[in-house]
Structure formats: structure tokens, C-alpha cells
N, C-alpha and C. Protein backbone atom coordinates (compact mmCIF):
# COMPACT_ATOMS: atom_id res chain seq x y z
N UNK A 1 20.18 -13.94 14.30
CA UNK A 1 20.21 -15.40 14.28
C UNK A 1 19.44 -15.90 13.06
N UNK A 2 19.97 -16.67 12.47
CA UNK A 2 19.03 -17.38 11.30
C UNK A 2 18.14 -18.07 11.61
N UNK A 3 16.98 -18.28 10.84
CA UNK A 3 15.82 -18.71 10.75
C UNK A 3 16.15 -20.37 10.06
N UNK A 4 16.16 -20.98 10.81
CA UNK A 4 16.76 -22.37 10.90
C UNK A 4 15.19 -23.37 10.10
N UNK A 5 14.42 -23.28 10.83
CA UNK A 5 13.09 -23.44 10.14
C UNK A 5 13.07 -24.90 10.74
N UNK A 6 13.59 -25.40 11.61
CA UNK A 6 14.11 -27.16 12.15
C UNK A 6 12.76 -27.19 13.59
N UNK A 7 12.56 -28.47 13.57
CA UNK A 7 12.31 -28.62 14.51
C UNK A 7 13.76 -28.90 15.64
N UNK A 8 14.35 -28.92 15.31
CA UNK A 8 16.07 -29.22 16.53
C UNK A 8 15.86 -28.43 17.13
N UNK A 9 15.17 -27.27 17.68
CA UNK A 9 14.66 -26.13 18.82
C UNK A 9 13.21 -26.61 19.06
N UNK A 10 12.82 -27.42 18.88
CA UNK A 10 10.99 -27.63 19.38
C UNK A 10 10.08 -26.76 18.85
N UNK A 11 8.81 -27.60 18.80
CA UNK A 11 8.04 -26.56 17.87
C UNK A 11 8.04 -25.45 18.08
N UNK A 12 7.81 -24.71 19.29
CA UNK A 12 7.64 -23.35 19.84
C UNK A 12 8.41 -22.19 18.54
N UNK A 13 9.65 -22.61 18.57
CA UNK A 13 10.57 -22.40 17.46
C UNK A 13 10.41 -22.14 16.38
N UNK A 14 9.47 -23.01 15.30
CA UNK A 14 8.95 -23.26 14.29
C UNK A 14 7.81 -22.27 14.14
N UNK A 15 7.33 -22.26 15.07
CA UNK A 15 5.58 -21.51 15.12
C UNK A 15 6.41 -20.13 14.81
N UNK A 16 7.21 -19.44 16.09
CA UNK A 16 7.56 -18.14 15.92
C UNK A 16 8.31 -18.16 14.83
N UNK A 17 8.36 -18.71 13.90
CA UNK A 17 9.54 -18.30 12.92
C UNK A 17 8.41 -18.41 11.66
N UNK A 18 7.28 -19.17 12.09
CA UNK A 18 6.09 -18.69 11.19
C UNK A 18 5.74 -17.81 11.00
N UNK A 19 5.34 -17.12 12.78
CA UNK A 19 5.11 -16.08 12.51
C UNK A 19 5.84 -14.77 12.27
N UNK A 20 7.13 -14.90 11.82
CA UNK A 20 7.85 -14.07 11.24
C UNK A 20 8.08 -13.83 10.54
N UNK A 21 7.74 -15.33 9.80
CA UNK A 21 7.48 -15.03 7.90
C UNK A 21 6.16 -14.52 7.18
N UNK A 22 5.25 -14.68 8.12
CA UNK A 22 3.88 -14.53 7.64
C UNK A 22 2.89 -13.72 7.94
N UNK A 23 4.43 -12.83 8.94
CA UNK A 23 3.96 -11.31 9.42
C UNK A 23 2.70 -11.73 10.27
N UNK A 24 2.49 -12.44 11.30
CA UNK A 24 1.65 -13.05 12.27
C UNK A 24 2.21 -12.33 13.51
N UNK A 25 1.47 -12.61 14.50
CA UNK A 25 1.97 -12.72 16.24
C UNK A 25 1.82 -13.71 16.58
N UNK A 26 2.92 -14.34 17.40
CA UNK A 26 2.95 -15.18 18.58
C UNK A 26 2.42 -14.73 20.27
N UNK A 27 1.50 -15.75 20.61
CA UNK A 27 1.47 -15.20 21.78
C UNK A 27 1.45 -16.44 22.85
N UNK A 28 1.48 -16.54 24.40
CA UNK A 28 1.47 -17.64 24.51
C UNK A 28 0.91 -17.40 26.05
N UNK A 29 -0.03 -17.89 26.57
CA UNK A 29 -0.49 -17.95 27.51
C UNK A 29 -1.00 -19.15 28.57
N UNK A 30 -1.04 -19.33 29.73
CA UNK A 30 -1.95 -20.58 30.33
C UNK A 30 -1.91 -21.82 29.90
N UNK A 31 -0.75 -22.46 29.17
CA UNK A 31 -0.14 -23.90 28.48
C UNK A 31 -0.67 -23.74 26.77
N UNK A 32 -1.40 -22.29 26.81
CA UNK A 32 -1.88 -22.11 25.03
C UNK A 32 -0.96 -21.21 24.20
N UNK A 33 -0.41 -21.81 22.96
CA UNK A 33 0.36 -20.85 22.24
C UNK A 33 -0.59 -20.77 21.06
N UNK A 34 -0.37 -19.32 20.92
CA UNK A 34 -1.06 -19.17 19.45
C UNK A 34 -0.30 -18.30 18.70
N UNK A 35 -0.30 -19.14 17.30
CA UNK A 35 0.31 -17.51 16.10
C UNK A 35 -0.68 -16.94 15.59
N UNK A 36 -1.15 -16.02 15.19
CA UNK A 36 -2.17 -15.11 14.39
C UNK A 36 -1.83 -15.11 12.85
N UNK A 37 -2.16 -15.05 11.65
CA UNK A 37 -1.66 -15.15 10.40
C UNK A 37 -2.38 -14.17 10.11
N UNK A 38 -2.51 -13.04 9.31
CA UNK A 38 -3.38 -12.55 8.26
C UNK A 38 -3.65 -13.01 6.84
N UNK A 39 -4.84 -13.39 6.75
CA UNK A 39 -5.25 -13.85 5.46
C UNK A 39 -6.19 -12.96 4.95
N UNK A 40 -6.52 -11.52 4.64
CA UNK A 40 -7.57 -10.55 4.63
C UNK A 40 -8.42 -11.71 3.50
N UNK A 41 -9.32 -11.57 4.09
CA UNK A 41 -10.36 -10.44 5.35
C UNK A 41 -9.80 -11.41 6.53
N UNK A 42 -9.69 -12.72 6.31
CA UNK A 42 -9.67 -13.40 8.02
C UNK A 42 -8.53 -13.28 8.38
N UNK A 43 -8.00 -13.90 9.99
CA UNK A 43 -7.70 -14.26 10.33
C UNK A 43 -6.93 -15.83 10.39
N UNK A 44 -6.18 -15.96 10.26
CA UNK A 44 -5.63 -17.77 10.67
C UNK A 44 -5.60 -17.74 11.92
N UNK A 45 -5.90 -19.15 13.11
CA UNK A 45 -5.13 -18.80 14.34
C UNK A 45 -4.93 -20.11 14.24
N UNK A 46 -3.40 -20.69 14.47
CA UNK A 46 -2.49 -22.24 15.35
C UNK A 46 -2.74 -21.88 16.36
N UNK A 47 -2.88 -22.95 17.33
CA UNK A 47 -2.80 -23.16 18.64
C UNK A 47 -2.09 -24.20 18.50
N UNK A 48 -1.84 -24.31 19.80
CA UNK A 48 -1.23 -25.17 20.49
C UNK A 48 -1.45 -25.36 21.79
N UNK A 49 -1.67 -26.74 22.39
CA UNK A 49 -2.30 -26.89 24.02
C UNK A 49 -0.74 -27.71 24.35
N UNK A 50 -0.21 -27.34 25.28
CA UNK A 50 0.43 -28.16 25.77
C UNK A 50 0.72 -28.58 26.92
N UNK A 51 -0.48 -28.51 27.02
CA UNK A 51 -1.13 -29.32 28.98
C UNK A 51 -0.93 -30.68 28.59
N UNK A 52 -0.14 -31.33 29.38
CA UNK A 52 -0.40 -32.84 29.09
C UNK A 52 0.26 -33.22 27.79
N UNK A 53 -0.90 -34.09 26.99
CA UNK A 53 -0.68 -34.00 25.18
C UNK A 53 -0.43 -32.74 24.52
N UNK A 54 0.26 -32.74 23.50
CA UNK A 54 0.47 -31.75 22.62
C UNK A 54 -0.90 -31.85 22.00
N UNK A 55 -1.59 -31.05 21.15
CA UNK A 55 -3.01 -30.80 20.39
C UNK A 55 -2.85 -29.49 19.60
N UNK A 56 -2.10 -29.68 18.76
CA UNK A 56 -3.09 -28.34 17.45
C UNK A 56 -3.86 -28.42 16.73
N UNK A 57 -4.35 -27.00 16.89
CA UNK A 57 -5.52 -26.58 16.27
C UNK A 57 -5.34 -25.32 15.12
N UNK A 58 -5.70 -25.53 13.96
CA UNK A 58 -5.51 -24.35 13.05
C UNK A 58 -7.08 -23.75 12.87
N UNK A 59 -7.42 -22.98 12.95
CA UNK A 59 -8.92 -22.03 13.29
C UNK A 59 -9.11 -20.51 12.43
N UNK A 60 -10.00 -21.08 11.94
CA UNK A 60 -9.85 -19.65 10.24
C UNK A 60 -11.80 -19.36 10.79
N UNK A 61 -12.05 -18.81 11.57
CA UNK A 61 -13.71 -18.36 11.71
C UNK A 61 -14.09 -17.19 10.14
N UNK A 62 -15.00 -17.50 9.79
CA UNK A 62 -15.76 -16.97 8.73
C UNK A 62 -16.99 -16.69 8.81
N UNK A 63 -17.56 -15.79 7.98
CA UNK A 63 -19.02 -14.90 8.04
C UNK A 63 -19.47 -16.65 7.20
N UNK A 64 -20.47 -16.72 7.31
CA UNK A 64 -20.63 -18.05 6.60
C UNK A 64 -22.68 -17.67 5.38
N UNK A 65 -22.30 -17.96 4.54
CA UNK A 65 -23.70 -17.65 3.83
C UNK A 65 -24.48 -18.72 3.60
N UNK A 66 -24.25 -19.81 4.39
CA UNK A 66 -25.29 -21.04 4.26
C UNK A 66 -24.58 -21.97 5.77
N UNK A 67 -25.40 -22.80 5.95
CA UNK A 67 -24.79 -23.65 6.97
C UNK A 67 -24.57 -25.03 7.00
N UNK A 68 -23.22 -25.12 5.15
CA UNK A 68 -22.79 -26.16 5.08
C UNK A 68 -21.68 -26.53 6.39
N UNK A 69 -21.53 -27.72 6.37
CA UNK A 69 -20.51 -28.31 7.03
C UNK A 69 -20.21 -29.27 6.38
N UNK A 70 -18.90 -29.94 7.20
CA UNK A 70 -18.21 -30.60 6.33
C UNK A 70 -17.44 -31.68 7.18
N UNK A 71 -16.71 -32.75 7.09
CA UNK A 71 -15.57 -32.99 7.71
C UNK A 71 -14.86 -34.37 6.86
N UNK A 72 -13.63 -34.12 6.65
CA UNK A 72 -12.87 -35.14 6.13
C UNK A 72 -11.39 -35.98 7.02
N UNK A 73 -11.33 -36.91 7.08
CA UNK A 73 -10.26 -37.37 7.83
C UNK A 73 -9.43 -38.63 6.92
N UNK A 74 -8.35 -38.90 7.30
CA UNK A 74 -7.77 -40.46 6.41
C UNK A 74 -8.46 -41.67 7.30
N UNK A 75 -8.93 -42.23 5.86
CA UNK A 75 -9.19 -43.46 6.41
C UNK A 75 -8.71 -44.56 7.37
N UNK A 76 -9.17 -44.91 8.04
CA UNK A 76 -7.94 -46.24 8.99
C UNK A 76 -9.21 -47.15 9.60
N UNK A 77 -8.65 -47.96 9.89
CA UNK A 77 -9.57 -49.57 10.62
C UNK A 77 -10.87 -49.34 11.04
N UNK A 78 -10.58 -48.52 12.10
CA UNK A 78 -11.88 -47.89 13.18
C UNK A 78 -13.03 -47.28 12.29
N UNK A 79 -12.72 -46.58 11.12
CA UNK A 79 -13.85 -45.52 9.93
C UNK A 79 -14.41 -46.74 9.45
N UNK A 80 -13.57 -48.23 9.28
CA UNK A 80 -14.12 -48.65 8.53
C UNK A 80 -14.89 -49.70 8.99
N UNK A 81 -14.57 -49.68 10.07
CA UNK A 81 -15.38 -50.81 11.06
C UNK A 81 -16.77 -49.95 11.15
N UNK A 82 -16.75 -48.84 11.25
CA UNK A 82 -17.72 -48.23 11.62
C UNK A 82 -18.81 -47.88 10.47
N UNK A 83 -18.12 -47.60 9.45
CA UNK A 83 -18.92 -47.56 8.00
C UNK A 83 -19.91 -48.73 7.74
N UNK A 84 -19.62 -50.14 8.32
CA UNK A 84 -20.10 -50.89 8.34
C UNK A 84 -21.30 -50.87 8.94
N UNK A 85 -21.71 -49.81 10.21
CA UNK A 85 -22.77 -49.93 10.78
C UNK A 85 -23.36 -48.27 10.72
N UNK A 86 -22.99 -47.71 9.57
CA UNK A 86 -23.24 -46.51 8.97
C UNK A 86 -22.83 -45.53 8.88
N UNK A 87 -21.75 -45.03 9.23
CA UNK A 87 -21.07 -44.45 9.35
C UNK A 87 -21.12 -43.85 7.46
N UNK A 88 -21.16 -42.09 7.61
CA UNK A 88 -21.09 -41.57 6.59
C UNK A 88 -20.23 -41.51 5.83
N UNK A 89 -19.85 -41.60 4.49
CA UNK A 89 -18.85 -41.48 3.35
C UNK A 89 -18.94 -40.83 2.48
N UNK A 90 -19.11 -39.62 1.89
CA UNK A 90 -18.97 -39.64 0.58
C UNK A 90 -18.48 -39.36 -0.30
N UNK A 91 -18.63 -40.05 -1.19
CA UNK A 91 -17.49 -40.56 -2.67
C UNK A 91 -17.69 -39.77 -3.32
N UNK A 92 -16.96 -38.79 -3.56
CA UNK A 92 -16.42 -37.34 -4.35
C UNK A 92 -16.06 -37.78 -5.92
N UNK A 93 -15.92 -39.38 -6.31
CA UNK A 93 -15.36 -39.09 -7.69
C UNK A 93 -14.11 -39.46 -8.04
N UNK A 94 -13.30 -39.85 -6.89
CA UNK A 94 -11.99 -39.81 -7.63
C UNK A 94 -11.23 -40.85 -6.99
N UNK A 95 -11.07 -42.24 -7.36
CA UNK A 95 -10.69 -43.72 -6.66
C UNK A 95 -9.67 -43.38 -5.73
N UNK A 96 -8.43 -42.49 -5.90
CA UNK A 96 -7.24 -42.48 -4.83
C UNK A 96 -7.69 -41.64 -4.01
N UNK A 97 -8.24 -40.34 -4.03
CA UNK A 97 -8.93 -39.71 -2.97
C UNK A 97 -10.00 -40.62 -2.03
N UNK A 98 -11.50 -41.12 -2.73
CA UNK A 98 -11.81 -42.02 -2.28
C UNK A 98 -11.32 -42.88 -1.67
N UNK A 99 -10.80 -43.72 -1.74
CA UNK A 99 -9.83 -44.77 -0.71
C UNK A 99 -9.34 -44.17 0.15
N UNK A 100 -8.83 -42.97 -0.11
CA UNK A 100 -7.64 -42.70 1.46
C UNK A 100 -8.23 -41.89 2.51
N UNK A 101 -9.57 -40.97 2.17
CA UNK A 101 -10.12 -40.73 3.16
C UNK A 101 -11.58 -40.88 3.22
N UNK A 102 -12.29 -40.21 4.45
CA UNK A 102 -13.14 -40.41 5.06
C UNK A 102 -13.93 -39.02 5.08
N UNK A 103 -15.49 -38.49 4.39
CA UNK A 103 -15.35 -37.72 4.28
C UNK A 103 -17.12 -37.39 4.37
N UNK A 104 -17.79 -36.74 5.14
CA UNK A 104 -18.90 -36.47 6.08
C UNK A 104 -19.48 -35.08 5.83
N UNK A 105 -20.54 -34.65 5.27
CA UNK A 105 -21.16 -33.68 5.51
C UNK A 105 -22.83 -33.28 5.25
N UNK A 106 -23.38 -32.42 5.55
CA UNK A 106 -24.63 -32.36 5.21
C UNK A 106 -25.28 -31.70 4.31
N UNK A 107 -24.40 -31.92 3.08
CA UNK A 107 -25.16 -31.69 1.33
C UNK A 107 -24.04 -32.03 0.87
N UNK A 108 -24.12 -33.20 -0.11
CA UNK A 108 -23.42 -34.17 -0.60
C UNK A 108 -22.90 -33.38 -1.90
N UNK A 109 -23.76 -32.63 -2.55
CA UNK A 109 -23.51 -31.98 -3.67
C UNK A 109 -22.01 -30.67 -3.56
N UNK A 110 -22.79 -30.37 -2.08
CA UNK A 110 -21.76 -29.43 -1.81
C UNK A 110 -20.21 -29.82 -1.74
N UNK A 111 -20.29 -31.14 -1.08
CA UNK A 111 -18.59 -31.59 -0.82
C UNK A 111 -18.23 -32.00 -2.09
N UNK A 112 -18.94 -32.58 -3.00
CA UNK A 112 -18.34 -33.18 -4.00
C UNK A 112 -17.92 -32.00 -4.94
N UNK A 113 -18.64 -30.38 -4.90
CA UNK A 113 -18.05 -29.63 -5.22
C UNK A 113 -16.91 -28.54 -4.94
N UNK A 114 -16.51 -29.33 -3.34
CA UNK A 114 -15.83 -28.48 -3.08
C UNK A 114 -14.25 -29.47 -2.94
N UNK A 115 -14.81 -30.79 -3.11
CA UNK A 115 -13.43 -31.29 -3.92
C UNK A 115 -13.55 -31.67 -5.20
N UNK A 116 -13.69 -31.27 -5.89
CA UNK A 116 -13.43 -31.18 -7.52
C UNK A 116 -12.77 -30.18 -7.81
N UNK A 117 -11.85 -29.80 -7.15
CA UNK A 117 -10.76 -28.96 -7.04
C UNK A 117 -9.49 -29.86 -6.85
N UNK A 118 -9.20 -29.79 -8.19
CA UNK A 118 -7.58 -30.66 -8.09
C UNK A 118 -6.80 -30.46 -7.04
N UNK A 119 -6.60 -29.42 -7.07
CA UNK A 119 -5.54 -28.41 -6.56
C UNK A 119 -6.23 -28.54 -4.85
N UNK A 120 -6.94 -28.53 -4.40
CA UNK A 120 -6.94 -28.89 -3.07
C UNK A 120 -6.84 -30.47 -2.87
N UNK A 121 -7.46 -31.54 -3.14
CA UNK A 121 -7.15 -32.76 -3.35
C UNK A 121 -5.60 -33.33 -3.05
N UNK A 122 -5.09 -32.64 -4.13
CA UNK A 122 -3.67 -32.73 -4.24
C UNK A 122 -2.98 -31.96 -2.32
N UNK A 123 -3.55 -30.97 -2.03
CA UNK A 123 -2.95 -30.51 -1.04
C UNK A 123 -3.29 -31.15 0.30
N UNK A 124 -4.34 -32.17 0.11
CA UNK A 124 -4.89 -32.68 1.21
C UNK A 124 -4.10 -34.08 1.47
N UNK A 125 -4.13 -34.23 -0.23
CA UNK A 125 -3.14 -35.55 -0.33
C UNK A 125 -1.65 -35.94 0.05
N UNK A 126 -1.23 -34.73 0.28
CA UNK A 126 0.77 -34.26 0.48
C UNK A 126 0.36 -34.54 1.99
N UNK A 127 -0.84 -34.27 2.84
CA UNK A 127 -0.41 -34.21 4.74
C UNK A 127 0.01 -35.51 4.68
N UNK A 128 0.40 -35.52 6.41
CA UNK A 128 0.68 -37.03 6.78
C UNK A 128 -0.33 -36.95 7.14
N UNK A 129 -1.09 -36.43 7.51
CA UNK A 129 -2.53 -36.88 8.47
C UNK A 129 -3.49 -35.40 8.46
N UNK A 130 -4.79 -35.79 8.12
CA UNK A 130 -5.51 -34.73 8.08
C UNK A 130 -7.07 -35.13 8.82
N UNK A 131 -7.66 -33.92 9.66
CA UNK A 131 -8.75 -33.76 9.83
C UNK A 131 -9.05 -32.63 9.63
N UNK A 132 -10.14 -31.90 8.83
CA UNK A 132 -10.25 -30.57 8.56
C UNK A 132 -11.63 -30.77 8.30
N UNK A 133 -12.05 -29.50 8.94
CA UNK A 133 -14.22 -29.66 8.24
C UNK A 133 -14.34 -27.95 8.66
N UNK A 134 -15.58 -27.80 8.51
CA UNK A 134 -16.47 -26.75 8.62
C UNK A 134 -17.51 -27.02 10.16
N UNK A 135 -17.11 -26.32 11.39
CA UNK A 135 -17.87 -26.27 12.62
C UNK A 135 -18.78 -25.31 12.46
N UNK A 136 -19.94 -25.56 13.35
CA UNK A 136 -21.13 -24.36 13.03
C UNK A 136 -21.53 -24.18 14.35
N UNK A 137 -22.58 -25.05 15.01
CA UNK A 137 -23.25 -24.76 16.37
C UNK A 137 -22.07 -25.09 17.31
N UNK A 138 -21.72 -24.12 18.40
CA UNK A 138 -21.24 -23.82 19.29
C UNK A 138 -19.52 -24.16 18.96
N UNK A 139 -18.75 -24.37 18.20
CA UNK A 139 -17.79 -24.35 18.00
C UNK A 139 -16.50 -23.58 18.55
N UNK A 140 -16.79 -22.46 18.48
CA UNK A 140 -16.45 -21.58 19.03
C UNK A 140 -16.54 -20.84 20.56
N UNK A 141 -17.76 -21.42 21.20
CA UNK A 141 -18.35 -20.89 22.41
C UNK A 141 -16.93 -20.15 23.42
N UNK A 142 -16.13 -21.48 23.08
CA UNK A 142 -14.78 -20.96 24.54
C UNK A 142 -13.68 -19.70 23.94
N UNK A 143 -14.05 -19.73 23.00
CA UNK A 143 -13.67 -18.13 22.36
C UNK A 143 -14.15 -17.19 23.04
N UNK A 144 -15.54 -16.96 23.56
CA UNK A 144 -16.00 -15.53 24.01
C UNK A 144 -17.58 -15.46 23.08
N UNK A 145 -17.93 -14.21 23.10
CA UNK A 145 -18.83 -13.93 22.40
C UNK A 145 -19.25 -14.47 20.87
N UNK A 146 -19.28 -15.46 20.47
CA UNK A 146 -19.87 -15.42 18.91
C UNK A 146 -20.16 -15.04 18.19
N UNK A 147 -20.26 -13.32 17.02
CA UNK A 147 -21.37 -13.07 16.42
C UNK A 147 -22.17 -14.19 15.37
N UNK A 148 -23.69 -14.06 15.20
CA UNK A 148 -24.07 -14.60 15.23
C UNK A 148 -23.54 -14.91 13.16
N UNK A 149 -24.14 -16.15 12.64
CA UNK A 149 -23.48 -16.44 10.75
C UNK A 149 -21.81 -16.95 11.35
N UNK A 150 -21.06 -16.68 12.27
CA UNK A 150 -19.81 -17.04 11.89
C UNK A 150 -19.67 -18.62 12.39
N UNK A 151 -19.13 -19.27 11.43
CA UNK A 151 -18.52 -20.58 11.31
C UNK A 151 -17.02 -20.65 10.98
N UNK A 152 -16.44 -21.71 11.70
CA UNK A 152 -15.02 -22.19 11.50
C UNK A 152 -14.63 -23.20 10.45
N UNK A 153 -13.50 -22.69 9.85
CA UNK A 153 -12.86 -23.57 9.23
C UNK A 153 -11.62 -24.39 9.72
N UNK A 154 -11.75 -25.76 10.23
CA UNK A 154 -10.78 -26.11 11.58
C UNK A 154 -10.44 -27.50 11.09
N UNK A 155 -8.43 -27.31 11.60
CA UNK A 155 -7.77 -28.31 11.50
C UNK A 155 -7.50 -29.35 12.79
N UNK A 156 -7.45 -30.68 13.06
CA UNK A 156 -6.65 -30.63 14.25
C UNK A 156 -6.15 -31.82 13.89
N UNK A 157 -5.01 -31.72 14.75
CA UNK A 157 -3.65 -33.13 14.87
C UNK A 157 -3.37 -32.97 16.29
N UNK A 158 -3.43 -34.27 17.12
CA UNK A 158 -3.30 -35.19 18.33
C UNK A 158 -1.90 -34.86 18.76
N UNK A 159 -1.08 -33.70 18.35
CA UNK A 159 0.38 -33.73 18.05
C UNK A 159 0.43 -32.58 18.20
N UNK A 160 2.33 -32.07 18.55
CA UNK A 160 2.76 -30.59 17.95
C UNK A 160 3.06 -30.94 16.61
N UNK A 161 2.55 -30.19 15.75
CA UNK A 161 3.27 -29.52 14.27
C UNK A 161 4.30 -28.91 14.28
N UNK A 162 5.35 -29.74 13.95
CA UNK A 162 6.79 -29.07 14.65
C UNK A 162 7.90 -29.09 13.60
N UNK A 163 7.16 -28.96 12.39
CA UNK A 163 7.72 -28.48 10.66
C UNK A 163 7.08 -27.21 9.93
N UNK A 164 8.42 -26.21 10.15
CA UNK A 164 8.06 -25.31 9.09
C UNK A 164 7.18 -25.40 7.99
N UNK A 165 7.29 -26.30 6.96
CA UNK A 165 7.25 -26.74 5.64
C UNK A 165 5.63 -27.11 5.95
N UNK A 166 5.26 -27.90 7.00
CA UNK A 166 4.09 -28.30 6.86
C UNK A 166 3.24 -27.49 7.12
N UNK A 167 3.28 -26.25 8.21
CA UNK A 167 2.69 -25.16 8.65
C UNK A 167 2.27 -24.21 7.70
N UNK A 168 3.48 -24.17 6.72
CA UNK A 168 3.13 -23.04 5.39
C UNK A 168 2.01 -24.18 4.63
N UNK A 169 2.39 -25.30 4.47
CA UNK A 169 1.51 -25.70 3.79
C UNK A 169 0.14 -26.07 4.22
N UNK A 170 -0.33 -26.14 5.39
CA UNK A 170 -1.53 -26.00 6.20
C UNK A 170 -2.07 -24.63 5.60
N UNK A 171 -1.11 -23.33 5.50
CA UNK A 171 -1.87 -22.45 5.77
C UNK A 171 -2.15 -22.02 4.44
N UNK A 172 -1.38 -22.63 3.20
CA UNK A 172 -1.71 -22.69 1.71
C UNK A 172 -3.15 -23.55 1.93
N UNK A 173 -3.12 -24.54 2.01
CA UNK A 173 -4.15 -25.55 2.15
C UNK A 173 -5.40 -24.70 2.86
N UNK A 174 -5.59 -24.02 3.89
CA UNK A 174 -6.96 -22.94 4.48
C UNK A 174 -6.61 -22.19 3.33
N UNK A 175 -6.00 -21.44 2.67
CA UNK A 175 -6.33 -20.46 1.43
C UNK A 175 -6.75 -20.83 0.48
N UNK A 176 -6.77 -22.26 0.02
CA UNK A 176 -7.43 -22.69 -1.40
C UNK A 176 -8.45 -23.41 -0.57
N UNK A 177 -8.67 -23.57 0.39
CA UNK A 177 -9.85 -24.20 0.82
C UNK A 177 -11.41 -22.54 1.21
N UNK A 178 -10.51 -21.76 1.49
CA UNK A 178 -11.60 -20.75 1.53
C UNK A 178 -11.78 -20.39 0.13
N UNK A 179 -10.69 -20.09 -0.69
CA UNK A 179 -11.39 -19.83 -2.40
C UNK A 179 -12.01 -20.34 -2.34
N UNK A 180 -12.01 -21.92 -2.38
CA UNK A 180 -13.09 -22.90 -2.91
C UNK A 180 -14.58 -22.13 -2.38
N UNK A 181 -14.50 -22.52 -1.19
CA UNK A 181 -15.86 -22.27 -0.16
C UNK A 181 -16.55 -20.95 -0.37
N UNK A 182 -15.07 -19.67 -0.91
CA UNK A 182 -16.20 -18.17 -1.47
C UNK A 182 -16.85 -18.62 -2.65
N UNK A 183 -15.99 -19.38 -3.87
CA UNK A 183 -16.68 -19.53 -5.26
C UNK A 183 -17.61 -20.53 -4.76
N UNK A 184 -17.84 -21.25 -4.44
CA UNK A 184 -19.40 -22.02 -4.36
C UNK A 184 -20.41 -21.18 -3.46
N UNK A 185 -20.32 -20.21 -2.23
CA UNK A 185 -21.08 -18.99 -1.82
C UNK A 185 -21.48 -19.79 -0.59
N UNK A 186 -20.52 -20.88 0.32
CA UNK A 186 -20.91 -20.82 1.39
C UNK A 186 -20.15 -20.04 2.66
N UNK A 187 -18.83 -19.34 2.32
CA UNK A 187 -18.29 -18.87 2.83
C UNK A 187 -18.42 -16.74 2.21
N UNK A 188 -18.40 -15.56 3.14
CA UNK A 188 -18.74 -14.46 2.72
C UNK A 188 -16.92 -14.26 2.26
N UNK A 189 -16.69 -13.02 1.73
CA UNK A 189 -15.37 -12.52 1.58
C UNK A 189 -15.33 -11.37 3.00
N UNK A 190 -16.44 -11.02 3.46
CA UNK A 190 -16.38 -9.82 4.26
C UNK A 190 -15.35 -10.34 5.31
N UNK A 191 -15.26 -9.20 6.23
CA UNK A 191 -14.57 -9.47 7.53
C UNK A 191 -15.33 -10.08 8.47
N UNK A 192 -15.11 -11.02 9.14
CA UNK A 192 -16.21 -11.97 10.19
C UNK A 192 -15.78 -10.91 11.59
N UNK A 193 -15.19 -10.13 11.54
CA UNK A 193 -15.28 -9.00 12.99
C UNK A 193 -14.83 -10.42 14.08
N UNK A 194 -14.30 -11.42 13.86
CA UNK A 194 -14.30 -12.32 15.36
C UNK A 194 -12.96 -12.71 15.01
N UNK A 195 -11.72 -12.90 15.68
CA UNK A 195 -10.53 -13.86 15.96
C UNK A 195 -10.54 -14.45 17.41
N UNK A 196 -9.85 -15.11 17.21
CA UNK A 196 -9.63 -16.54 18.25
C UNK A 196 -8.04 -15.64 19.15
């Protein structure tokens, strides 16, 4: 059967045909689907909850060599209502990036160097909708065991992701987002020994 790549079969569809291009597993358990990706040394893992709301989650855990974090989202009404009564921002440098999102972490130096990367900018700029950051304390807990240094690199959308096209490009988007994060030295290259 051809690899149609459509959502016209529902995401479920899409995911496994991800993971057929990207030499992943599908697995699907208890209303949770997940594909596995290899990205050596890590892991990728999609989820998918589909109790109720649809909710994915894209989840890249890493050995981590400092304990930046991070989080960026698109701007809308509510960020900005809230900015008003302090809500964090910061301005990376670049007026169309600036304007369109919303962007939070704890060393300012660090984010602004970890978008001064065209080339991710640009990839953040193509979503329809993005939330993506760096989780540290307990993030992970409903995973199982933790070892201890590993931090996540995590997407989520209120939605199924139910486009080929956008999935590859999520998972381009975690690969130039971990370059970034090894060349500045808050992320290790080793194997983090943990998947989701």
C-alpha cells in the first residue's frame, strides 16, 4: 500500500508512516500512542493522548551540562495582558521574531544565544503554533525512574498533529535545536541511558 502521507486516514496513519520513514516504532497503549525516532545518541518520542482531547507531545530527554531552561510560545492577547503585570519576555534581537513570540527563561544570555541561529528562527517561524522549552525538575517523573542531569527538550500542541510534513519538520526543528544547545554546552552529546 502506498504511503499516502494524508491525514484522510487520521493521524494514527501519519504517525505510523513516520515511523516508517524514520525507521522509528509505533506503539500504542492505554489511549497513549507513541513513535520512537532515533536521533543518536537520543531518542525522539511523539505521543499522543487521546483520552478525551487530542494532546501531543514531542519529548527528546538529554544528559544536560548546566540547568538552562527555556520556553517559547506565539504571542496572543492573554501573554500580553499578562506581560503587563510581568510576565517574562525576552527580546532576542530580531523585530519579526520578537513580535510573534513569547519567550521565557533563566539566563537571558543563553536564549538570546540560542536564537541567533537563523536557521532555527526560521524553523520556528514556518509552525502554525509552537510551544517548545527545556523542562528540568520533575518533568519527567511519570516516565519512571529519572537518572539524575537528564532534562527534556519538549513540544506540545492542544491537538493531534495529523500532517506528515509537519512531523518531519518538528523533528528537523529538535535536531537543529539540540545542535544549537550541544554548541553552546548546555546539552551533553553522550547517551542520556533514559527514553520515554
Amino acid at each position: 500500500m502506498p504511503n499516502l502521507r494524508s491525514s484522510v486516514y487520521g493521524w494514527k496513519s501519519v504517525w505510523m508512516d513516520l515511523a516508517d520513514e524514520a525507521k522509528g516504532d509505533f506503539l500504542e497503549e492505554n489511549n497513549v500512542a507513541r513513535v520512537r525516532v532515533p536521533m543518536t545518541p537520543w531518542t525522539v518520542t511523539f505521543e499522543m493522548h487521546s483520552k478525551g482531547k487530542n494532546h501531543s507531545k514531542i519529548l527528546l530527554p538529554f544528559e544536560a551540562k548546566t540547568d538552562f531552561e527555556f520556553e517559547i510560545y506565539n504571542r496572543n492577547w492573554v501573554a500580553d495582558a499578562q506581560k503587563k503585570f510581568g510576565l517574562q519576555d525576552i527580546i532576542v534581537g530580531y523585530e519579526d521574531f520578537d513580535r510573534d513570540f513569547i519567550i521565557k527563561g533563566n539566563d537571558e544570555s543563553k536564549v538570546k544565544k540560542l536564537y541567533s541561529s537563523e536557521t532555527l528562527r526560521e524553523m520556528i517561524q514556518l509552525q502554525k503554533a509552537v510551544r517548545l522549552g527545556i523542562q528540568t525538575k520533575g518533568a519527567l517523573k511519570q516516565y519512571g525512574q529519572v537518572p539524575p542531569g537528564i532534562h527534556v527538550l519538549a513540544f506540545e500542541e492542544d491537538d493531534a498533529i495529523n500532517s506528515f510534513d509537519r512531523l518531519i519538520s518538528l523533528l528537523e526543528l529538535f535536531r537543529a535545536s539540540m545542535t544549537q544547545l550541544c554548541e553552546m554546552g548546555v546539552a551533553s552529546t553522550a547517551d542520556p541511558r533514559f527514553q520515554i
